[in-house]
Protein backbone atom coordinates (compact mmCIF):
# COMPACT_ATOMS: atom_id res chain seq x y z
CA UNK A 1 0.00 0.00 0.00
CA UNK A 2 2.68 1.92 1.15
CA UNK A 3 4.70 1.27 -2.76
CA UNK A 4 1.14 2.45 -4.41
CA UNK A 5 1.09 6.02 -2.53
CA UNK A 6 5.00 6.95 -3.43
CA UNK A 7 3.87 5.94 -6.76
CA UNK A 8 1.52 8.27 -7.30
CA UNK A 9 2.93 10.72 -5.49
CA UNK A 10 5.84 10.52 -7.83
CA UNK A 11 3.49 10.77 -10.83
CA UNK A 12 1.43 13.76 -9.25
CA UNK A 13 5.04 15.48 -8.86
CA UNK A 14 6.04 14.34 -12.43
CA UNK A 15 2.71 15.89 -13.78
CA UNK A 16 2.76 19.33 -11.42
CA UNK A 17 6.65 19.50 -12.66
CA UNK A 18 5.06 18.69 -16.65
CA UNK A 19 2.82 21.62 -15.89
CA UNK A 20 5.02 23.98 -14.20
CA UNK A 21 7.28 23.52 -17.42
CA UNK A 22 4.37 24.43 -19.99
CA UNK A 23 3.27 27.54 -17.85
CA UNK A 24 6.37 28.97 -17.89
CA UNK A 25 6.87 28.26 -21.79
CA UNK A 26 3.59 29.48 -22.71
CA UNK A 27 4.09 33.29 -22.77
CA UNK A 28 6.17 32.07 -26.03
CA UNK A 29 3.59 29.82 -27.80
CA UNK A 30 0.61 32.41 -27.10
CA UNK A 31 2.41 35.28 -28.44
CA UNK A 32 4.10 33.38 -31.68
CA UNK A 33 0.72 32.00 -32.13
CA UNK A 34 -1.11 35.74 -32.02
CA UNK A 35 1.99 37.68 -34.14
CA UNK A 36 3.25 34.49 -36.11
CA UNK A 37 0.87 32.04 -36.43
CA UNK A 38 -2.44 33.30 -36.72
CA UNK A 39 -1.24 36.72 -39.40
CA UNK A 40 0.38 33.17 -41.83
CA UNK A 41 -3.25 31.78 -41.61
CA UNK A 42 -4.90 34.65 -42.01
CA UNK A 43 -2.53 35.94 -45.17
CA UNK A 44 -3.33 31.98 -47.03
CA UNK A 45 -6.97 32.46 -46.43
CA UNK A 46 -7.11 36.22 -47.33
CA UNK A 47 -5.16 35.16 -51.26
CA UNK A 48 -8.06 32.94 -51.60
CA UNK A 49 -10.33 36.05 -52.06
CA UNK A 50 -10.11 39.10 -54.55
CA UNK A 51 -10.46 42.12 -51.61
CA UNK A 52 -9.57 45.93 -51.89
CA UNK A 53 -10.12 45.84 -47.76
CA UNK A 54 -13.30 48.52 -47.78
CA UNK A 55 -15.89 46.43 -49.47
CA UNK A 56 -16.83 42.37 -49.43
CA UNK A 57 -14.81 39.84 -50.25
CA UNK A 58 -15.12 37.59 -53.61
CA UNK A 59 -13.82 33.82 -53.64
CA UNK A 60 -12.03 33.27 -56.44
CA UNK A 61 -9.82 30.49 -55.06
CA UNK A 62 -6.39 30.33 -56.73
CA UNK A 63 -6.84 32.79 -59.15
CA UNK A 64 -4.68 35.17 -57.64
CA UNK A 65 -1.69 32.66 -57.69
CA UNK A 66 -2.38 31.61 -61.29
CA UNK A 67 -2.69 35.69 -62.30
CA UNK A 68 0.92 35.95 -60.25
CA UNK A 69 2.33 33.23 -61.58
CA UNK A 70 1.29 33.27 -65.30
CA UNK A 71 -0.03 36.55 -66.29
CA UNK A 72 1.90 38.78 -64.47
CA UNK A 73 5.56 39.99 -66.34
CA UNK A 74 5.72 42.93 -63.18
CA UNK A 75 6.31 40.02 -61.10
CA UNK A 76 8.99 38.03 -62.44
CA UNK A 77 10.86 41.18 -62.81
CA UNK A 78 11.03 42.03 -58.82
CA UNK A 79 11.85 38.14 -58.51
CA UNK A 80 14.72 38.67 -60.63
CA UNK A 81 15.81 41.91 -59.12
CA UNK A 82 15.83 40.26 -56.02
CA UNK A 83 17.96 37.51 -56.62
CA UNK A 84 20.66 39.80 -58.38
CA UNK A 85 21.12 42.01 -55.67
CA UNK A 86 21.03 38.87 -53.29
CA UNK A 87 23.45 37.16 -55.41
CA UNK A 88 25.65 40.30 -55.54
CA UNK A 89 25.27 40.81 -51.73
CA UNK A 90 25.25 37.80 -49.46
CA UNK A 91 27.79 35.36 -50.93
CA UNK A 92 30.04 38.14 -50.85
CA UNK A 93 29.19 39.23 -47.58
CA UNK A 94 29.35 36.10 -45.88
CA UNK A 95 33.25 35.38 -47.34
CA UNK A 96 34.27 38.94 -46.05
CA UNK A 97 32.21 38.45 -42.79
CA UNK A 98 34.57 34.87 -41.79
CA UNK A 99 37.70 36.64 -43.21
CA UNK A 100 37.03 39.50 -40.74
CA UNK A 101 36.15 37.26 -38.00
CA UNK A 102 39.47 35.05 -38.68
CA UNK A 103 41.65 38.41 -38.84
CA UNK A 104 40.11 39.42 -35.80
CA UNK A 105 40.11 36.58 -33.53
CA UNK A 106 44.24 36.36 -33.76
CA UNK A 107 45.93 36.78 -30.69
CA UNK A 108 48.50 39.10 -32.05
CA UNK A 109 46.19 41.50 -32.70
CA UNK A 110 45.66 44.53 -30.70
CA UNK A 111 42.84 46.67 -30.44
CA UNK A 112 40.37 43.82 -31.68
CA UNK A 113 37.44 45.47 -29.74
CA UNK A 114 37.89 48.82 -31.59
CA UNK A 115 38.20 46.48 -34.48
CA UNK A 116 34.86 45.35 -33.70
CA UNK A 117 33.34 47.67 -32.64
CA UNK A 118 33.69 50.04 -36.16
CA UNK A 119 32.78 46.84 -38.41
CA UNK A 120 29.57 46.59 -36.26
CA UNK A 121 28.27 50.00 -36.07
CA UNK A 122 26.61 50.02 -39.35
CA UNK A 123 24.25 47.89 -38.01
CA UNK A 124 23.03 49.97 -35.47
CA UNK A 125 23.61 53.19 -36.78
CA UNK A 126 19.73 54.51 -38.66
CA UNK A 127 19.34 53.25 -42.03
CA UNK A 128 18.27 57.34 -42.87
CA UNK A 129 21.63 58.55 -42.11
CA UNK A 130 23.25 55.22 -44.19
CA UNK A 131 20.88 56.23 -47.27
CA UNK A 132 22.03 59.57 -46.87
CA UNK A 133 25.49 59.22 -47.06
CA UNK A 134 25.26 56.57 -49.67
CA UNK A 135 23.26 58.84 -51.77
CA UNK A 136 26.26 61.72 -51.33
CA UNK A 137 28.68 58.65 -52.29
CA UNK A 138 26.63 57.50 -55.56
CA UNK A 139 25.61 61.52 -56.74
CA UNK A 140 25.19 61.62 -59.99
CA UNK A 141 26.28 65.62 -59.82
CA UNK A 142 28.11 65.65 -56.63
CA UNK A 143 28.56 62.03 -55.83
CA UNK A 144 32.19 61.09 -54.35
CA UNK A 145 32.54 57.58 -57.09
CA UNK A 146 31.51 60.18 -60.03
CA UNK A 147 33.98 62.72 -58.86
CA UNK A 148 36.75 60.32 -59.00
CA UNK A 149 36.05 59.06 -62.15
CA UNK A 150 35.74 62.42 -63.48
CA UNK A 151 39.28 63.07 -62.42
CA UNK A 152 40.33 59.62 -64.05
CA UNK A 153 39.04 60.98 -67.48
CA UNK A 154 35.79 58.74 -66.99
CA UNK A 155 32.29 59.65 -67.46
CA UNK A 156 29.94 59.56 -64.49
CA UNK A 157 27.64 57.11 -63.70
CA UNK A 158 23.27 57.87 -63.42
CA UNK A 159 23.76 55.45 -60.18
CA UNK A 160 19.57 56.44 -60.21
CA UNK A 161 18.60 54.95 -63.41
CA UNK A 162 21.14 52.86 -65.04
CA UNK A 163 20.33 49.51 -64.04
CA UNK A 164 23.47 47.06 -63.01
CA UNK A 165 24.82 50.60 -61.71
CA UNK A 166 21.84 50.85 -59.07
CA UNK A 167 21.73 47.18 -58.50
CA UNK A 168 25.67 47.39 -57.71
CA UNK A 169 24.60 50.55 -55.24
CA UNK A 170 22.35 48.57 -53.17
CA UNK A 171 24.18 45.95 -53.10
CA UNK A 172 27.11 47.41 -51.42
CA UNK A 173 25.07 48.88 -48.75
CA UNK A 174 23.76 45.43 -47.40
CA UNK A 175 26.73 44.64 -47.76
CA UNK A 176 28.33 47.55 -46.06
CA UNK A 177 25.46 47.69 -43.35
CA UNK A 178 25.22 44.02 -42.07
CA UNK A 179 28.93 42.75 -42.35
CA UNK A 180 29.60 43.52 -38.88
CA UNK A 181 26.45 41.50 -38.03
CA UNK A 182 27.67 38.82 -39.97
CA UNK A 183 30.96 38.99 -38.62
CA UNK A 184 30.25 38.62 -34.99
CA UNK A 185 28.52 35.64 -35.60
CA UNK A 186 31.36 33.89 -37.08
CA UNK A 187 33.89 35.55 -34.28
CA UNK A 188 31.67 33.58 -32.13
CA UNK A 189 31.87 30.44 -34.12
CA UNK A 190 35.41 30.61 -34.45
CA UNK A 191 36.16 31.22 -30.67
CA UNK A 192 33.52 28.02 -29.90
CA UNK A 193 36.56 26.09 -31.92
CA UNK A 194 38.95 24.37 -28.96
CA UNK A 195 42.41 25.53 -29.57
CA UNK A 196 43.60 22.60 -28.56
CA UNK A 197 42.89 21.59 -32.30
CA UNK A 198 45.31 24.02 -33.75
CA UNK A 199 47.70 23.03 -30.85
CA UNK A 200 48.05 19.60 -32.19
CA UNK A 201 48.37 20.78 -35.68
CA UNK A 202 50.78 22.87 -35.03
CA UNK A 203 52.75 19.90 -33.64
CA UNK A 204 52.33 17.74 -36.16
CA UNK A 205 53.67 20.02 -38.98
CA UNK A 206 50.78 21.41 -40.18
CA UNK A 207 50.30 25.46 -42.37
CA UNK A 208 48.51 27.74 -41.56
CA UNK A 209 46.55 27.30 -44.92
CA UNK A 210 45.86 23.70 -44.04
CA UNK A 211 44.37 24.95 -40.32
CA UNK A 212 42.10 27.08 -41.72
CA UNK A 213 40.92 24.10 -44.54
CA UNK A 214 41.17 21.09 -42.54
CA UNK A 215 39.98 22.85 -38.63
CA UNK A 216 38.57 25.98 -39.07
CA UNK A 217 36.43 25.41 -42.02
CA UNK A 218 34.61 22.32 -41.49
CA UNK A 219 33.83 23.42 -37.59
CA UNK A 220 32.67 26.65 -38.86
CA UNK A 221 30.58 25.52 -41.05
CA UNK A 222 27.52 24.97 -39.33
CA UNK A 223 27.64 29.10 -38.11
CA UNK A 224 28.51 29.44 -41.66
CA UNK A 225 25.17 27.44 -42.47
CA UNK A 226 23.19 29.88 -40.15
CA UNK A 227 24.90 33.16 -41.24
CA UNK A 228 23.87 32.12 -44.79
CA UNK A 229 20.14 31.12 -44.10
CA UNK A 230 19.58 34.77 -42.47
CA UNK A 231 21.29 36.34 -45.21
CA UNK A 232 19.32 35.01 -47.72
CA UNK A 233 16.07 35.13 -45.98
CA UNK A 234 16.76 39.09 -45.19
CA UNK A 235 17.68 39.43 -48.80
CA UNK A 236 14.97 37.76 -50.16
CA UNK A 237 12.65 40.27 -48.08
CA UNK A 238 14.72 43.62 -48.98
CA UNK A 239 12.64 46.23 -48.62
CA UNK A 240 13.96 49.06 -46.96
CA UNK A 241 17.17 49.40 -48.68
CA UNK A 242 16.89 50.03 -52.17
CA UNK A 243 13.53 52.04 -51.04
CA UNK A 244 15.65 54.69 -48.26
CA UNK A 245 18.70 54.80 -51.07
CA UNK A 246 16.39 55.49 -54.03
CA UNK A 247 14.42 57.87 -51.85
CA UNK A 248 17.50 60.42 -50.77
CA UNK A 249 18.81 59.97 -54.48
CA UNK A 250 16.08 60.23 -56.79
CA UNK A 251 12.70 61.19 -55.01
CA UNK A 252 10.02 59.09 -53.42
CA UNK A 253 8.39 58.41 -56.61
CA UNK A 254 11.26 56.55 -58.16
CA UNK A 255 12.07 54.43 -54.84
CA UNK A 256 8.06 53.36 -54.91
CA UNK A 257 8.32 51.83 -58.52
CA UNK A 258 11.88 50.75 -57.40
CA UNK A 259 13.51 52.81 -59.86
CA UNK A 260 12.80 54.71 -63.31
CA UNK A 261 13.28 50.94 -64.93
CA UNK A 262 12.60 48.99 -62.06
CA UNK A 263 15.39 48.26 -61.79
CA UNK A 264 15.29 47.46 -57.73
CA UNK A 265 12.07 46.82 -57.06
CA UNK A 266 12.01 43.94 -55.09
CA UNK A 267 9.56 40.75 -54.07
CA UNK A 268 8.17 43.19 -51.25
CA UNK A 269 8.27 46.43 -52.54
CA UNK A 270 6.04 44.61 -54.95
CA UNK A 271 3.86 43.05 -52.70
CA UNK A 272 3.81 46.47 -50.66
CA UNK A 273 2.46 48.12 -54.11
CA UNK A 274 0.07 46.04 -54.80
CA UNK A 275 -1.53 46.03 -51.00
CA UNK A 276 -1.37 49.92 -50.45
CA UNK A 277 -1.41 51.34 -53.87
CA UNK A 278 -3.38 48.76 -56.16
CA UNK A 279 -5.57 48.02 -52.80
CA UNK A 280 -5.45 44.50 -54.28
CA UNK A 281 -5.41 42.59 -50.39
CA UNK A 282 -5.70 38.70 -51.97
CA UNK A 283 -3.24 39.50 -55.00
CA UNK A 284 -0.62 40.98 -52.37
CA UNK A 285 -1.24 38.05 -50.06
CA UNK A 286 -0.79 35.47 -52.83
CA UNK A 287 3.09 37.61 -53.54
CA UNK A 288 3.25 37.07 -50.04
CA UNK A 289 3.05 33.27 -49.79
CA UNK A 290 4.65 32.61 -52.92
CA UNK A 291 7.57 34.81 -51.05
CA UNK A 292 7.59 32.34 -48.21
CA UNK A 293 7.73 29.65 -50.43
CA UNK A 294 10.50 30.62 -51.88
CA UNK A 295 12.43 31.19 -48.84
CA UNK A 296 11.83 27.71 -47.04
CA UNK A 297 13.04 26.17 -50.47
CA UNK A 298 16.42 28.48 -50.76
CA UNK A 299 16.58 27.52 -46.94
CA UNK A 300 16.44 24.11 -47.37
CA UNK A 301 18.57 24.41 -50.75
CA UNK A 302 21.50 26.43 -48.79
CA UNK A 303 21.45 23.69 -45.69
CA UNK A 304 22.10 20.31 -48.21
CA UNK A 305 24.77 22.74 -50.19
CA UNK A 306 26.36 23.19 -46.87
CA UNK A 307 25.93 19.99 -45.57
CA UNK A 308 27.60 18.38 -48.93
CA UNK A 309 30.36 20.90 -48.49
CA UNK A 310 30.86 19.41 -45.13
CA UNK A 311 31.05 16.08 -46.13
């Protein structure tokens, strides 16, 4: 009788501890489930319907994909700006961002935090004053690149209108802007790595070259993995970037149409037009799934490159 009560009095513990445990996780599921899950629902059931937001809704099923997909040139084109300025962006950024971090994370180095620190701060510094000062850098009239191909005997560049030129532009300031973001990442990768590791290399004969190929490398490569699934799902979403730049060089109404050609408008800028200046709710929702899908695929496509890579 005696066995059967510290039973269940073990189980009644187990279950208050089971219950303790989902309390305190629950903040976490109730507000990812009112900000995360429930807006996702809402956006698939919303493409479903054709919806300007002030009068009823009409079902029309998966028209709006099928008008997206098929019928709709505008499209395409901010899908393929969007991969251009990702493909000129985050590879890039993501090489300089672990050749920082293995600079940095040297012991002969002094002043690393100042280091640091300076890569960082475009990160935290306001994406107005960034667009501002890339817009004095890419002038057309007054910009610093134009005046020093001026003095080369070169003629300046419309950085505003000529496409690869404005491509190029934003480009450089994601690049420019989250490389220190990038960078601490891998710092902190690199410094998980036991040193031990390079001890024994060291011993046994081995370059620096082959360190970084045979140790560094292949333990850095899953916060290389990680690094590159952020980078591609904040480019795929670019927004703000080519919009601010576009804005301080050129005028709002050439950063709304991403460009006089556009030439940067993006996946979202797209799907921002279509919601708040076509009014067309179910067609921008539809842009908006189709946007997710593509990111879960180019996630899972960048985690079996890197996990090939690794093997």
């Amino acid at each position: 009788m005696s066995q059967e009560k510290a039973m269940g009095a073990r189980y009644r513990r187990n279950r208050g501890d089971t219950i303790t445990g989902y309390l305190f996780t629950s903040p976490f599921f109730i507000l990812f489930a009112v900000f995360g899950l429930y807006p996702l629902l809402y956006t698939i059931y919303i493409s479903l319907f054709k919806w300007n937001m002030l009068g009823s809704k009409e079902y029309v099923g998966l028209r709006n994909y099928r008008l997206v997909l098929l019928d709709d040139p505008m499209f395409w084109k901010a899908v393929g700006n969007t991969f251009i300025i990702w493909f000129e962006s985050t590879p890039l950024q993501i090489f300089l961002a672990v050749l920082l971090a293995v600079m940095l994370n040297q012991a002969f180095l002094k002043g690393k935090a100042i280091f640091r620190f300076f890569i960082f701060l475009p990160n935290i510094t306001s994406l107005v004053a960034v667009s501002l000062i890339f817009a004095n850098v890419f002038g057309v009239k007054y910009g610093l690149i134009n005046y020093f191909l001026t003095k080369l005997g070169a003629s300046p560049i419309d950085w505003a209108a000529t496409s690869w030129a404005t491509q190029v532009a934003v480009a450089l300031l994601v690049i420019w802007r989250y490389l220190g973001f990038h960078m601490v990442i891998q710092l902190a990768g690199l410094q998980s790595i036991p040193a031990d590791l390079y001890e024994s290399a060291t011993i046994d004969g081995a370059s620096r070259r082959q360190q970084f190929f045979r140790i560094t490398v292949p333990l850095l490569t899953p916060t290389i993995l990680f690094s590159t699934i952020i980078g591609t799902t904040g480019g795929l979403q670019l927004y703000t970037e080519p919009f601010a730049f576009l804005s301080d060089l050129s005028g709002g109404l050439a950063a709304a149409s991403g460009g006089s050609h556009n030439q940067v408008l993006t996946i979202v800028m797209y799907l921002y037009k279509s919601a708040f200046t076509d009014h067309s709710f179910g067609y921008s929702s539809a842009i908006a799934n189709l946007l997710l899908l593509i990111i879960i695929l180019f996630a899972m496509l960048n985690s079996l490159l890197v996990r090939r890579l690794r093997g």
